[in-house]
PDB file of N, CA and C in Angstrom:
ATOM      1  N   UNK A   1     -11.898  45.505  27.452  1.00  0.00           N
ATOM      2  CA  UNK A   1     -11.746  45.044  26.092  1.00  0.00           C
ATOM      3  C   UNK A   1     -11.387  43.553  26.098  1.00  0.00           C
ATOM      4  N   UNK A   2     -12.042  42.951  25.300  1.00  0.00           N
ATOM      5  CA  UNK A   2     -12.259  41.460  25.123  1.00  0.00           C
ATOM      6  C   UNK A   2     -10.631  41.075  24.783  1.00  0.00           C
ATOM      7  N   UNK A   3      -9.893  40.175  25.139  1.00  0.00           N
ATOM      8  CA  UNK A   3      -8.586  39.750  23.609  1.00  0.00           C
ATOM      9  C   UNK A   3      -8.980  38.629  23.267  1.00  0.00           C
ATOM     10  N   UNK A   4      -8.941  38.613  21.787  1.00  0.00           N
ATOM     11  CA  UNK A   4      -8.999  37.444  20.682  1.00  0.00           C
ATOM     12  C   UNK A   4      -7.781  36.860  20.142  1.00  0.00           C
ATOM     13  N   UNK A   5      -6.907  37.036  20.683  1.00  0.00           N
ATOM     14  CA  UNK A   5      -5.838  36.733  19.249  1.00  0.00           C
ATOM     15  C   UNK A   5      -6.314  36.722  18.032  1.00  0.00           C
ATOM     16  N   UNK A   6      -6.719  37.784  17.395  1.00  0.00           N
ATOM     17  CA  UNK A   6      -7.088  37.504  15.939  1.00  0.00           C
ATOM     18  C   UNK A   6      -6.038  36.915  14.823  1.00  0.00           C
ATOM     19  N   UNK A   7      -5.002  37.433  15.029  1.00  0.00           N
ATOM     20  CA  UNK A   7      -4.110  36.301  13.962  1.00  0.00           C
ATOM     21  C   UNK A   7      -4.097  34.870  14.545  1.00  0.00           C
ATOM     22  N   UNK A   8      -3.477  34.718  15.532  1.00  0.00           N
ATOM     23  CA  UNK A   8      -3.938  33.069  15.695  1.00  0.00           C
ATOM     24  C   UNK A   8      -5.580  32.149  15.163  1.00  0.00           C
ATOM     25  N   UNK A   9      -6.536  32.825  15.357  1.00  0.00           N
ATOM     26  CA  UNK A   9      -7.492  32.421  15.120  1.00  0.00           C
ATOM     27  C   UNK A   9      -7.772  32.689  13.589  1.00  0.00           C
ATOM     28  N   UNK A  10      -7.523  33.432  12.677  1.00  0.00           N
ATOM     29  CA  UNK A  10      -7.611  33.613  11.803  1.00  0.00           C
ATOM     30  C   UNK A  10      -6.620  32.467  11.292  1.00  0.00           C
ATOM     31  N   UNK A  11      -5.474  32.505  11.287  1.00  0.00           N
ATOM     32  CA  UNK A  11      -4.305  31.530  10.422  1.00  0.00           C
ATOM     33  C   UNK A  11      -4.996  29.815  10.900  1.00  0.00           C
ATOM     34  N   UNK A  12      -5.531  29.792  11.671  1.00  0.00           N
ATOM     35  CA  UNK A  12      -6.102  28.244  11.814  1.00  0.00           C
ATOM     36  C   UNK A  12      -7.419  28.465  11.229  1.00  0.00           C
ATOM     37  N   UNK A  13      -8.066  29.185  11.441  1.00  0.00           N
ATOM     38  CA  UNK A  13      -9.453  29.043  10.444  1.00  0.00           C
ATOM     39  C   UNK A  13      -8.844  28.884   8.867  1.00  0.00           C
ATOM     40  N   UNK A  14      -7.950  29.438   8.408  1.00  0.00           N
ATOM     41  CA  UNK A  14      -7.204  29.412   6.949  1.00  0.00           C
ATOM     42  C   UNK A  14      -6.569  28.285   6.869  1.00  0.00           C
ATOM     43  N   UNK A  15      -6.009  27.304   7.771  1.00  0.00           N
ATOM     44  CA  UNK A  15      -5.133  26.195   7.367  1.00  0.00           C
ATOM     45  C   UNK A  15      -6.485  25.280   7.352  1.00  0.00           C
ATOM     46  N   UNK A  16      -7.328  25.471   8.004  1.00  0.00           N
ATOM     47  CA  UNK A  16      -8.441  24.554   7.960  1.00  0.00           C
ATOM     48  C   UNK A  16      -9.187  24.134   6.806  1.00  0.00           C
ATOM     49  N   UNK A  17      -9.503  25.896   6.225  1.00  0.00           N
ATOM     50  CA  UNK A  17     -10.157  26.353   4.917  1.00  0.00           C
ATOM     51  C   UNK A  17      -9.293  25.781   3.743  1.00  0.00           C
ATOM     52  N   UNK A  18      -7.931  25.707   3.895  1.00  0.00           N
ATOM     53  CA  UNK A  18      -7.356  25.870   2.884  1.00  0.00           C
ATOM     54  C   UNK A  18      -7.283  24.064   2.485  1.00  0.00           C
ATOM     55  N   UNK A  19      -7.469  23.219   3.594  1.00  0.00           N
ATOM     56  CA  UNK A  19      -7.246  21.673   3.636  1.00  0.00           C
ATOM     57  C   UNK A  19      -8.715  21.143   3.136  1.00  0.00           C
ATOM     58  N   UNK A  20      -9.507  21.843   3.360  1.00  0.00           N
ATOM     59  CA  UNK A  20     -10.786  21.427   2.968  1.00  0.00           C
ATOM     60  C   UNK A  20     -11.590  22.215   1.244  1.00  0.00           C
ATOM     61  N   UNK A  21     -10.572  22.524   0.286  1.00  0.00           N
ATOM     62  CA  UNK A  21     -10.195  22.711  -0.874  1.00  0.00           C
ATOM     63  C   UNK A  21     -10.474  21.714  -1.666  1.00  0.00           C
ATOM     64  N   UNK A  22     -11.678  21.607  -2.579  1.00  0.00           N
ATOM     65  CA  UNK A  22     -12.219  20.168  -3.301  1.00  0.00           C
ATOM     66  C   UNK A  22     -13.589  19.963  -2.697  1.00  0.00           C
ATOM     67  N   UNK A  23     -13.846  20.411  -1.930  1.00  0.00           N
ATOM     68  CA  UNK A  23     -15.019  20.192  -1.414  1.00  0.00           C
ATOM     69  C   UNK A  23     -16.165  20.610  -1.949  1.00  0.00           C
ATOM     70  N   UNK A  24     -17.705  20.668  -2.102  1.00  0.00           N
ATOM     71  CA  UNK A  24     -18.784  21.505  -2.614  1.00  0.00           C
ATOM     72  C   UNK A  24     -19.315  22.358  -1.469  1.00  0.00           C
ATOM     73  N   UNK A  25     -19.841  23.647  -1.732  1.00  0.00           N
ATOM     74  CA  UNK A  25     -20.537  24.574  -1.067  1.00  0.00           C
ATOM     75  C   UNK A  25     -19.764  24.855  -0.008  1.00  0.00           C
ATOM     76  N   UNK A  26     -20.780  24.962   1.461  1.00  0.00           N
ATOM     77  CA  UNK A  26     -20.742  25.562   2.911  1.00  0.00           C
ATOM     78  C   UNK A  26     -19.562  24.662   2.809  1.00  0.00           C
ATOM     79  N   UNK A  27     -19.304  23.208   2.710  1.00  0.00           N
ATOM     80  CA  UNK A  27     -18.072  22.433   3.178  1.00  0.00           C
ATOM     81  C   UNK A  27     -16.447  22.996   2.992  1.00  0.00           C
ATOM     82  N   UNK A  28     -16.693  23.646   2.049  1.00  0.00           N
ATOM     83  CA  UNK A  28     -15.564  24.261   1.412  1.00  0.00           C
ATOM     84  C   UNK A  28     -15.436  25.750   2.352  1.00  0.00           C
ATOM     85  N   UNK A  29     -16.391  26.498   2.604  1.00  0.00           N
ATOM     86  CA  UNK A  29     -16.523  27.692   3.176  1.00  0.00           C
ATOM     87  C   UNK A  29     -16.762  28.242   4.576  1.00  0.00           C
ATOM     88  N   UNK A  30     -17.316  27.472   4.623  1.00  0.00           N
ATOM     89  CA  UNK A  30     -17.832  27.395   6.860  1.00  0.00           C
ATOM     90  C   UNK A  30     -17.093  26.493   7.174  1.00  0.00           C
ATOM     91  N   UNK A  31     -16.642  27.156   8.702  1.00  0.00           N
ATOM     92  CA  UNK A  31     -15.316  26.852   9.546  1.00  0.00           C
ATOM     93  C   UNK A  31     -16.159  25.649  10.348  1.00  0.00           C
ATOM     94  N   UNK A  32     -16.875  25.425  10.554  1.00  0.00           N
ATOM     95  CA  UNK A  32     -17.599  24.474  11.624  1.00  0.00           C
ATOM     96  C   UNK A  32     -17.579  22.889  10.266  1.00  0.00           C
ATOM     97  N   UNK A  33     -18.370  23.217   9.437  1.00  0.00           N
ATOM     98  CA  UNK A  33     -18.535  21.994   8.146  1.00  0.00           C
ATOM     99  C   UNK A  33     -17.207  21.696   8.165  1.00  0.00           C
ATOM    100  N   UNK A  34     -16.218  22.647   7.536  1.00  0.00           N
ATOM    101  CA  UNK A  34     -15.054  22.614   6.801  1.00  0.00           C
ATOM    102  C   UNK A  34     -14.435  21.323   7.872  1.00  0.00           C
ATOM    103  N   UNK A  35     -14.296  22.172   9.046  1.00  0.00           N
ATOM    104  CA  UNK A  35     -13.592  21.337  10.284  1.00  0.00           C
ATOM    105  C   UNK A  35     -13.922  19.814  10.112  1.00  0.00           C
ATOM    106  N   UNK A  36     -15.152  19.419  10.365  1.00  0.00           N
ATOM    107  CA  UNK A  36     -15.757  17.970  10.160  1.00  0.00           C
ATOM    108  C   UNK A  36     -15.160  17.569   9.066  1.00  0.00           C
ATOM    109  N   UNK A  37     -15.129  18.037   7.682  1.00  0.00           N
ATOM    110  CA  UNK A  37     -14.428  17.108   6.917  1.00  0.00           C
ATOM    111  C   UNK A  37     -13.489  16.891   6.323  1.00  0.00           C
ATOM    112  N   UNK A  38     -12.467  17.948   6.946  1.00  0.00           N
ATOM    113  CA  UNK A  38     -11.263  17.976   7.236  1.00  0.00           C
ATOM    114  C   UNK A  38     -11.147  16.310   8.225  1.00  0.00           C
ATOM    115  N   UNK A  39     -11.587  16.750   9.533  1.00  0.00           N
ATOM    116  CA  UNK A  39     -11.054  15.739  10.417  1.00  0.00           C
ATOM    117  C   UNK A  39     -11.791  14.307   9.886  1.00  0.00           C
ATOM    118  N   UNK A  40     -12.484  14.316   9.139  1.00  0.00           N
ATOM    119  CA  UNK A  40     -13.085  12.844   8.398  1.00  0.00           C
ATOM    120  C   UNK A  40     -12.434  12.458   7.240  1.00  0.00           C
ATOM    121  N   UNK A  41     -11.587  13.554   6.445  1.00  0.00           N
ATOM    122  CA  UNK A  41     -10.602  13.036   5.271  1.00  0.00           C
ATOM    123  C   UNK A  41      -9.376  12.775   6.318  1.00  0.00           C
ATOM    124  N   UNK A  42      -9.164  12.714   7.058  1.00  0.00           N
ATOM    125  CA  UNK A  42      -7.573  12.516   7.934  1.00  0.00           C
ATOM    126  C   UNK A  42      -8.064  11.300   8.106  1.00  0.00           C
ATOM    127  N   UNK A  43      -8.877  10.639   8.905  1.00  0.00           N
ATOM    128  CA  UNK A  43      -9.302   9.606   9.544  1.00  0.00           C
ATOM    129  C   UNK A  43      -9.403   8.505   8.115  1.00  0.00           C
ATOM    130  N   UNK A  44     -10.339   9.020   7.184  1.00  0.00           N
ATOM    131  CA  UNK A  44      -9.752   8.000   5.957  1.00  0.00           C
ATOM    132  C   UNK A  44      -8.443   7.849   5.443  1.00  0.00           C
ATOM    133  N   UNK A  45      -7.561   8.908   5.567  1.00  0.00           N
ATOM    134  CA  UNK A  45      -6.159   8.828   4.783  1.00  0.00           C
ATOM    135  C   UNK A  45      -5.676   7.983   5.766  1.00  0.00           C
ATOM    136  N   UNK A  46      -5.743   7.747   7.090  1.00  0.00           N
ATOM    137  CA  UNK A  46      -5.179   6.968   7.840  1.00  0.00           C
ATOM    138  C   UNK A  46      -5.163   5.907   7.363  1.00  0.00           C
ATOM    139  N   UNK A  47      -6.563   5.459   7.569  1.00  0.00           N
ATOM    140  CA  UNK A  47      -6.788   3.764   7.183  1.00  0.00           C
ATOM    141  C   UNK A  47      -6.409   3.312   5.770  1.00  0.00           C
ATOM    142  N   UNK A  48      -6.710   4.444   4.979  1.00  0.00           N
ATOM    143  CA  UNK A  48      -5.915   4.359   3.021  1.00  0.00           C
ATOM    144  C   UNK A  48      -4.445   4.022   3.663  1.00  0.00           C
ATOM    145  N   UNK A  49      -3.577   4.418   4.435  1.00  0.00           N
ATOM    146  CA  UNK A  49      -2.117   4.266   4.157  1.00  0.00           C
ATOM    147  C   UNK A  49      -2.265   2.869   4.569  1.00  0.00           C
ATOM    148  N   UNK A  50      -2.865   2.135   5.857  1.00  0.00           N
ATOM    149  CA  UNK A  50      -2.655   0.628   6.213  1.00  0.00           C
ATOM    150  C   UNK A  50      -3.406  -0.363   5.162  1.00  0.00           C
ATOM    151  N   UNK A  51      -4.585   0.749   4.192  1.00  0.00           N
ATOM    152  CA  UNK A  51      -5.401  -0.258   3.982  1.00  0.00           C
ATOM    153  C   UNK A  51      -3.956  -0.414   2.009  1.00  0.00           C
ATOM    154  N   UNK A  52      -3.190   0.522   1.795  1.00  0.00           N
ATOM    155  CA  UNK A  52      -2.601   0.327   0.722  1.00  0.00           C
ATOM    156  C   UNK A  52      -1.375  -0.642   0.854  1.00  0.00           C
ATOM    157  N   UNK A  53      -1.054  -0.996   2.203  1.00  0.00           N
ATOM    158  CA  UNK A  53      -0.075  -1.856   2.267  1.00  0.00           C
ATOM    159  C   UNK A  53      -0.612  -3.467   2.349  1.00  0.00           C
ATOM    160  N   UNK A  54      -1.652  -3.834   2.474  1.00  0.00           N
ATOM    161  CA  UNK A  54      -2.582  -4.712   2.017  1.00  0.00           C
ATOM    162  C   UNK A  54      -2.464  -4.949   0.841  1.00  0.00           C
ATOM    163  N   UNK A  55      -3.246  -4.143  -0.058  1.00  0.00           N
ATOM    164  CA  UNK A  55      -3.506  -4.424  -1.235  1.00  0.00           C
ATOM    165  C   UNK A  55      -2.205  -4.730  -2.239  1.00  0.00           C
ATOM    166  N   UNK A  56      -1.209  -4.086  -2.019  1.00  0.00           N
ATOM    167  CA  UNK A  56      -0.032  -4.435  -2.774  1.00  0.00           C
ATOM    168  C   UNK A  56       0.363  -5.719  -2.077  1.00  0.00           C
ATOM    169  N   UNK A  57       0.574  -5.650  -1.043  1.00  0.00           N
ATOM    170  CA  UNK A  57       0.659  -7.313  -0.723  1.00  0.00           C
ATOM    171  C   UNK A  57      -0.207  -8.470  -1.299  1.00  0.00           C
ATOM    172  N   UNK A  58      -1.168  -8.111  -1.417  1.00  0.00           N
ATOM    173  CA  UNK A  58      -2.483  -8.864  -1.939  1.00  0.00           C
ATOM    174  C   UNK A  58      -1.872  -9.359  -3.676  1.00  0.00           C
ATOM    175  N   UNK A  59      -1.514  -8.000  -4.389  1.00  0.00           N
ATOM    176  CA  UNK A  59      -1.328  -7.895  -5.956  1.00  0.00           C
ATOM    177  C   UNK A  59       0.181  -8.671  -5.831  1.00  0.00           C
ATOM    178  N   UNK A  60       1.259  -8.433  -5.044  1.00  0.00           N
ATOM    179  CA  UNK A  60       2.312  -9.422  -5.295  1.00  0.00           C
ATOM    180  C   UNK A  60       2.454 -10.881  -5.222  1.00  0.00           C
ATOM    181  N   UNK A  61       1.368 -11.412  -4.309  1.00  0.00           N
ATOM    182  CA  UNK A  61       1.056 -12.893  -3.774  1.00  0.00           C
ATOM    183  C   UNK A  61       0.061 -13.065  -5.051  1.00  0.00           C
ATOM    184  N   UNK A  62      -0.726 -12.744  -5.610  1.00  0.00           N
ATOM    185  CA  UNK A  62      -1.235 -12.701  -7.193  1.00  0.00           C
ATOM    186  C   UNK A  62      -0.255 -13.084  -7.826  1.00  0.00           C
ATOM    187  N   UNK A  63       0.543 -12.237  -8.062  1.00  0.00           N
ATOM    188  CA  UNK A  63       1.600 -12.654  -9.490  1.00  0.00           C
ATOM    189  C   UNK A  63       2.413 -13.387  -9.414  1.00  0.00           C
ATOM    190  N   UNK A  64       2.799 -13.686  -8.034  1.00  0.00           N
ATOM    191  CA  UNK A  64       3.869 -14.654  -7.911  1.00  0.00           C
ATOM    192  C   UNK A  64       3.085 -15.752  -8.013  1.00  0.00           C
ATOM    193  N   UNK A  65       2.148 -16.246  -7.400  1.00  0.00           N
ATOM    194  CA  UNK A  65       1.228 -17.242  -7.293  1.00  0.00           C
ATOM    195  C   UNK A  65       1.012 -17.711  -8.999  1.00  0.00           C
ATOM    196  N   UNK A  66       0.925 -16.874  -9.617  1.00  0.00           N
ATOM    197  CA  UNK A  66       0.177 -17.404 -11.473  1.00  0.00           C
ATOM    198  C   UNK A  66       1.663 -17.324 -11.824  1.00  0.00           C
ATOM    199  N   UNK A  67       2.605 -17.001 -11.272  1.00  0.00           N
ATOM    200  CA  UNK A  67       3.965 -17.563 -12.088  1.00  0.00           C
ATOM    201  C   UNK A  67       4.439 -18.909 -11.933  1.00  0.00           C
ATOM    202  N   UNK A  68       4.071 -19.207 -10.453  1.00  0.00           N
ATOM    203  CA  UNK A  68       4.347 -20.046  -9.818  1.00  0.00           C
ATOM    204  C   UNK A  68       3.734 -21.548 -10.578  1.00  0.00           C
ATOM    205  N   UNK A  69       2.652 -21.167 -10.873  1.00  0.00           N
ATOM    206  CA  UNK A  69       1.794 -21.798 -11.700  1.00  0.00           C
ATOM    207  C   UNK A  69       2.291 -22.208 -12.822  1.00  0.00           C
ATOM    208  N   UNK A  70       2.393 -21.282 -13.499  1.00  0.00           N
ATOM    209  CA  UNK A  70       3.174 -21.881 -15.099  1.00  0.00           C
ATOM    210  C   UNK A  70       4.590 -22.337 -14.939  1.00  0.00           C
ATOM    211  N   UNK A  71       5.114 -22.644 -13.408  1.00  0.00           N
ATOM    212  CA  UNK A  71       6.068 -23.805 -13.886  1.00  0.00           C
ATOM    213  C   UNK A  71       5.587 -24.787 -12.641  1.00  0.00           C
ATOM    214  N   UNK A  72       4.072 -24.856 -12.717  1.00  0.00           N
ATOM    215  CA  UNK A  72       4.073 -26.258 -12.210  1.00  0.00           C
ATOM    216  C   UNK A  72       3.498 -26.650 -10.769  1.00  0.00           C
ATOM    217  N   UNK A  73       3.515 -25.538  -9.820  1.00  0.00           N
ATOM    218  CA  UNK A  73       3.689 -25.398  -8.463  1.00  0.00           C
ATOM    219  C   UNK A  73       2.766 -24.412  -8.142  1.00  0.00           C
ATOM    220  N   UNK A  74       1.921 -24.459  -7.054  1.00  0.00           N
ATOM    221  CA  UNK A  74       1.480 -23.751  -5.976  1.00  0.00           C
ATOM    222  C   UNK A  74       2.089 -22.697  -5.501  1.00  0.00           C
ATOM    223  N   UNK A  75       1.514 -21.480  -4.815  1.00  0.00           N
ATOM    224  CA  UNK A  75       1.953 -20.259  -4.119  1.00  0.00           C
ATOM    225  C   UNK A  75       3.078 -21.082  -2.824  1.00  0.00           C
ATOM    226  N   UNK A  76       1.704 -21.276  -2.132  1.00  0.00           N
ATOM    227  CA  UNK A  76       2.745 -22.336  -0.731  1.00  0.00           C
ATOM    228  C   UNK A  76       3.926 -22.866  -1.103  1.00  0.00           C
ATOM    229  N   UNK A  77       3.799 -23.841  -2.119  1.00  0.00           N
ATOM    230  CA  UNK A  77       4.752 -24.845  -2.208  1.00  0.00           C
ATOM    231  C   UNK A  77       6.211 -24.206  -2.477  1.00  0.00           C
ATOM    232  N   UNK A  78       5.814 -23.129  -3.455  1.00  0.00           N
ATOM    233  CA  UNK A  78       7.314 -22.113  -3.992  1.00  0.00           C
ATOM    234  C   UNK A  78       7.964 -21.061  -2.930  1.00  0.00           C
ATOM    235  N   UNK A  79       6.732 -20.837  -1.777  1.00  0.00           N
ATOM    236  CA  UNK A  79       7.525 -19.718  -1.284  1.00  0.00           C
ATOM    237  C   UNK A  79       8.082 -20.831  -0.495  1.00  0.00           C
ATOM    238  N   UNK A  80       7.418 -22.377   0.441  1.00  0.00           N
ATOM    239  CA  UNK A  80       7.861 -23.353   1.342  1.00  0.00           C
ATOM    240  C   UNK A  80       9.487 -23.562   0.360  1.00  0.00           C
ATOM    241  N   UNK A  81       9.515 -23.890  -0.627  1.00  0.00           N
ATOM    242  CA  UNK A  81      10.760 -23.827  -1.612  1.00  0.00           C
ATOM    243  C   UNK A  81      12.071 -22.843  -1.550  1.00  0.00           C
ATOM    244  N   UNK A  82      11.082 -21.508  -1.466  1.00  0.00           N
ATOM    245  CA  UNK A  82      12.102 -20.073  -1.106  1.00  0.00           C
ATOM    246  C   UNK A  82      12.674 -20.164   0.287  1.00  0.00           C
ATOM    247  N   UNK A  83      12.261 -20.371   0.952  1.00  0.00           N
ATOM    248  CA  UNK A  83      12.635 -20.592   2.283  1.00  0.00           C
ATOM    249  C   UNK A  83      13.657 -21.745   2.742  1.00  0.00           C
ATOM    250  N   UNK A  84      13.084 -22.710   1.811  1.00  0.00           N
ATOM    251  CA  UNK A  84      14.475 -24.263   2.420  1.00  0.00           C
ATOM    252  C   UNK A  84      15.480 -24.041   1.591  1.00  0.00           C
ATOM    253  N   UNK A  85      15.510 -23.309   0.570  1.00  0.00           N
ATOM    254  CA  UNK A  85      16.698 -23.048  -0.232  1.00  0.00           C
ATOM    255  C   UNK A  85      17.723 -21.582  -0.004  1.00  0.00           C
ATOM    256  N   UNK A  86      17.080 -20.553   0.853  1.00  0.00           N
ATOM    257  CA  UNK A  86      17.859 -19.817   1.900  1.00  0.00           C
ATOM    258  C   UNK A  86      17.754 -18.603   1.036  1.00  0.00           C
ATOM    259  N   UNK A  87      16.881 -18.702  -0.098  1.00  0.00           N
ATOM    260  CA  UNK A  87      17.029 -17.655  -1.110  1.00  0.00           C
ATOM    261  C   UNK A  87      16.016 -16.543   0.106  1.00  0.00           C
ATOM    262  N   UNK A  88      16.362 -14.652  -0.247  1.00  0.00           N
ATOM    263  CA  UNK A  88      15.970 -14.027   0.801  1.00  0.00           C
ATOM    264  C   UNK A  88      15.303 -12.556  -0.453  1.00  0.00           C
ATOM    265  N   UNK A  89      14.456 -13.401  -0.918  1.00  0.00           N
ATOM    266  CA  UNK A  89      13.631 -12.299  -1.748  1.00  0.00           C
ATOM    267  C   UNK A  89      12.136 -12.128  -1.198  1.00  0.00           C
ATOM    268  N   UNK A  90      11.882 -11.343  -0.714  1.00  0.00           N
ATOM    269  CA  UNK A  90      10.843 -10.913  -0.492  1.00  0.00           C
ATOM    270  C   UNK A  90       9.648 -10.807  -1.681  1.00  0.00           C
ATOM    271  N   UNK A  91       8.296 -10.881  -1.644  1.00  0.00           N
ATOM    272  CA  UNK A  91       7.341 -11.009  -2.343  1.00  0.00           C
ATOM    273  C   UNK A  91       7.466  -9.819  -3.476  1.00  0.00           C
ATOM    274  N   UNK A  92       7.973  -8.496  -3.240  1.00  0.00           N
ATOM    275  CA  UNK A  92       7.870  -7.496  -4.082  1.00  0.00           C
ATOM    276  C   UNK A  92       9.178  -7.756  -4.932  1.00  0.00           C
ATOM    277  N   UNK A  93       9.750  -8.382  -4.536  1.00  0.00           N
ATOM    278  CA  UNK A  93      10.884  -8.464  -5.314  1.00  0.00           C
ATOM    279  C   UNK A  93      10.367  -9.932  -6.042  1.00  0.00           C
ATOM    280  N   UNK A  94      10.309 -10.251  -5.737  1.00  0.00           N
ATOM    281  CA  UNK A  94       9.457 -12.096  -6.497  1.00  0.00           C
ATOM    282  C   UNK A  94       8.719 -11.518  -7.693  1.00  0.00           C
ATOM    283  N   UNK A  95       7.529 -10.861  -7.303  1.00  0.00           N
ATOM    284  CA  UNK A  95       6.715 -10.410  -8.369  1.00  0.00           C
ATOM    285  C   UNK A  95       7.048  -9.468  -9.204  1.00  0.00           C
ATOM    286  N   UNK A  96       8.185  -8.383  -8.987  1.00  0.00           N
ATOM    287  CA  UNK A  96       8.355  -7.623 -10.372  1.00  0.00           C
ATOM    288  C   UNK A  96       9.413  -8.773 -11.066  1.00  0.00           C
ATOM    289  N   UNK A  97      10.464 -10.160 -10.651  1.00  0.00           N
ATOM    290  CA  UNK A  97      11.100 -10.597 -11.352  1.00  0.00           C
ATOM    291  C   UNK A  97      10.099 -11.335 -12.014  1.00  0.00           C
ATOM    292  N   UNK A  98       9.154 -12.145 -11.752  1.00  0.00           N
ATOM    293  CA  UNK A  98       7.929 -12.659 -12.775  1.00  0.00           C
ATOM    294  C   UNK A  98       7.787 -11.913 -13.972  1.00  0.00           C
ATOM    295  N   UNK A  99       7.587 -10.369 -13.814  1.00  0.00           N
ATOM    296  CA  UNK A  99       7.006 -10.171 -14.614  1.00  0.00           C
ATOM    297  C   UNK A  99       7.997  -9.394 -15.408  1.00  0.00           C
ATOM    298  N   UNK A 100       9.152  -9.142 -15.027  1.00  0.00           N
ATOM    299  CA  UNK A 100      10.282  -8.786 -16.197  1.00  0.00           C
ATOM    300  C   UNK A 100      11.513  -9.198 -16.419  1.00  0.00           C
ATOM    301  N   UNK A 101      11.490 -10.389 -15.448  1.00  0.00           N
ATOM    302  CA  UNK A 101      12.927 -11.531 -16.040  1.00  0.00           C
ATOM    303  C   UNK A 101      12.107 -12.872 -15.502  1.00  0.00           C
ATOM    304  N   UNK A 102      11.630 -13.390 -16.723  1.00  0.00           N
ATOM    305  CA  UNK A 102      10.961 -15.033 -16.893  1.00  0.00           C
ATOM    306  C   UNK A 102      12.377 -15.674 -16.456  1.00  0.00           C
ATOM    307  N   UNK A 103      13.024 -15.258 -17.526  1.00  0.00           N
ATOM    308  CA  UNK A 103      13.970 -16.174 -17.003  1.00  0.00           C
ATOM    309  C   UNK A 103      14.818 -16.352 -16.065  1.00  0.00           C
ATOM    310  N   UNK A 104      15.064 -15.650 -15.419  1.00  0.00           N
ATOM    311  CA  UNK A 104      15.693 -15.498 -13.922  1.00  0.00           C
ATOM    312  C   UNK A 104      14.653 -16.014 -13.193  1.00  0.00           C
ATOM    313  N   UNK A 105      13.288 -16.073 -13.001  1.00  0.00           N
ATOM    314  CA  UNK A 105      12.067 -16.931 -12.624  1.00  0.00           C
ATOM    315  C   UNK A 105      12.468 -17.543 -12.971  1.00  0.00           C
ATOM    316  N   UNK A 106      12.540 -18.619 -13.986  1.00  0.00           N
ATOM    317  CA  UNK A 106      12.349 -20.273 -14.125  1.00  0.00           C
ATOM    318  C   UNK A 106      13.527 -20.666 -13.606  1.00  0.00           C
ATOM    319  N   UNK A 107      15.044 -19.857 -13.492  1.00  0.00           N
ATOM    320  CA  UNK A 107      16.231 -20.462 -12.546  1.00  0.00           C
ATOM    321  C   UNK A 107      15.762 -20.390 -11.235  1.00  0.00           C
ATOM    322  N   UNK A 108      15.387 -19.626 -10.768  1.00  0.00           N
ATOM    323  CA  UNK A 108      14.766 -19.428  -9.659  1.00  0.00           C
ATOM    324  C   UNK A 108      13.797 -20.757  -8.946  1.00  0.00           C
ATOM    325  N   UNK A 109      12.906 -21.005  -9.934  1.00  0.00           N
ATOM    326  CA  UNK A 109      11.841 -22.151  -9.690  1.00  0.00           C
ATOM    327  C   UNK A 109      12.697 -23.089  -9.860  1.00  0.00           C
ATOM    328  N   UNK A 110      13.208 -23.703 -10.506  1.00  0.00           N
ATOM    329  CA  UNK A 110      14.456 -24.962 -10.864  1.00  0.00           C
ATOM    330  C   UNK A 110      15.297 -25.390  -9.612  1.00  0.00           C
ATOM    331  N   UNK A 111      15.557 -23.939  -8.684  1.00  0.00           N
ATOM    332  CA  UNK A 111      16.177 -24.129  -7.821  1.00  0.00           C
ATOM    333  C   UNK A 111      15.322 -24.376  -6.597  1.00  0.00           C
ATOM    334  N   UNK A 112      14.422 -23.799  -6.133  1.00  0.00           N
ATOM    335  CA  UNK A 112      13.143 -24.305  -5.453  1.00  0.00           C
ATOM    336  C   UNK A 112      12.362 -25.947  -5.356  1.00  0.00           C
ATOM    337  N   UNK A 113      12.564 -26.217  -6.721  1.00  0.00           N
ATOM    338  CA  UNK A 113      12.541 -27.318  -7.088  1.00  0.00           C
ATOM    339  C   UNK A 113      13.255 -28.236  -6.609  1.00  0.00           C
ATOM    340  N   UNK A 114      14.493 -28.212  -6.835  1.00  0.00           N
ATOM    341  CA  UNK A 114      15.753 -28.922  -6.325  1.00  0.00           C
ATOM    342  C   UNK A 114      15.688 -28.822  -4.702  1.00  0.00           C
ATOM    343  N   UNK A 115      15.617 -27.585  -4.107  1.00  0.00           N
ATOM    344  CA  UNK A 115      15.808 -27.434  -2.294  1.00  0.00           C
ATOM    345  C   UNK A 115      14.372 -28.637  -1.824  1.00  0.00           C
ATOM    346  N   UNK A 116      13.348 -28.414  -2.509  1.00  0.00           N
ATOM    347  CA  UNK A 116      11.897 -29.239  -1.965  1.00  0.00           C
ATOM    348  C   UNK A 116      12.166 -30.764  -2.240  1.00  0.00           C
ATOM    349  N   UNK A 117      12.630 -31.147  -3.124  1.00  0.00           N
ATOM    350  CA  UNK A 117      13.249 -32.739  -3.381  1.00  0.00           C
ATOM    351  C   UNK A 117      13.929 -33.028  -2.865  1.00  0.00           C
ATOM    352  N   UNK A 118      14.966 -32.515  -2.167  1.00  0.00           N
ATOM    353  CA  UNK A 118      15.894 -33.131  -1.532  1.00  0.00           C
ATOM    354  C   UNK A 118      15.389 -32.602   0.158  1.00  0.00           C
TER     355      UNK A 118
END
């Protein structure tokens, strides 16, 4: 008599089946398809998690950059500013104060201002 482990093999054909949920047809239903795009949605979610820490970096250097702007100054020049003046805000923190305390921005820039002149 052959042994299969049939529960082992069964509970991984089901975690397989069950991950490949959203899919159309055989993809959704056959263990061989299913498998492939199972292991091809992992391989994209990978690169989605590095490729999303990009893009928010991308969208904060945006907003700080067009704030930066309306008082006067360049991206470079304000963060070169953030830096000689010892202030220790990081870009995500830069860009939500742009966009919901102006005015804590323009003290902010004033003071940037002042560290780059002197």
């Amino acid at each position: 008599m052959r042994v299969t482990n049939r529960v082992a093999s069964r509970n991984r054909r089901r975690r397989i089946l069950n991950r490949a949920k959203g899919q159309v047809g055989g993809r959704r239903r056959l263990i061989r398809t299913a498998t492939e795009v199972v292991i091809r949605g992992d391989s994209f979610a990978y690169v989605g998690r590095k490729q999303k820490k990009r893009q928010f970096r991308r969208l904060w250097i945006t907003r700080v950059s067009a704030a930066a702007k309306n008082h006067g100054m360049n991206y470079s020049q304000f963060m070169n500013g953030i830096k000689k003046s010892g202030i220790e805000l990081n870009r995500k923190q830069l860009s939500e104060m742009a966009i919901h305390d102006p005015e804590g921005f323009t003290a902010l820039t004033e003071k940037v201002k002042a560290a780059l002149s002197s």
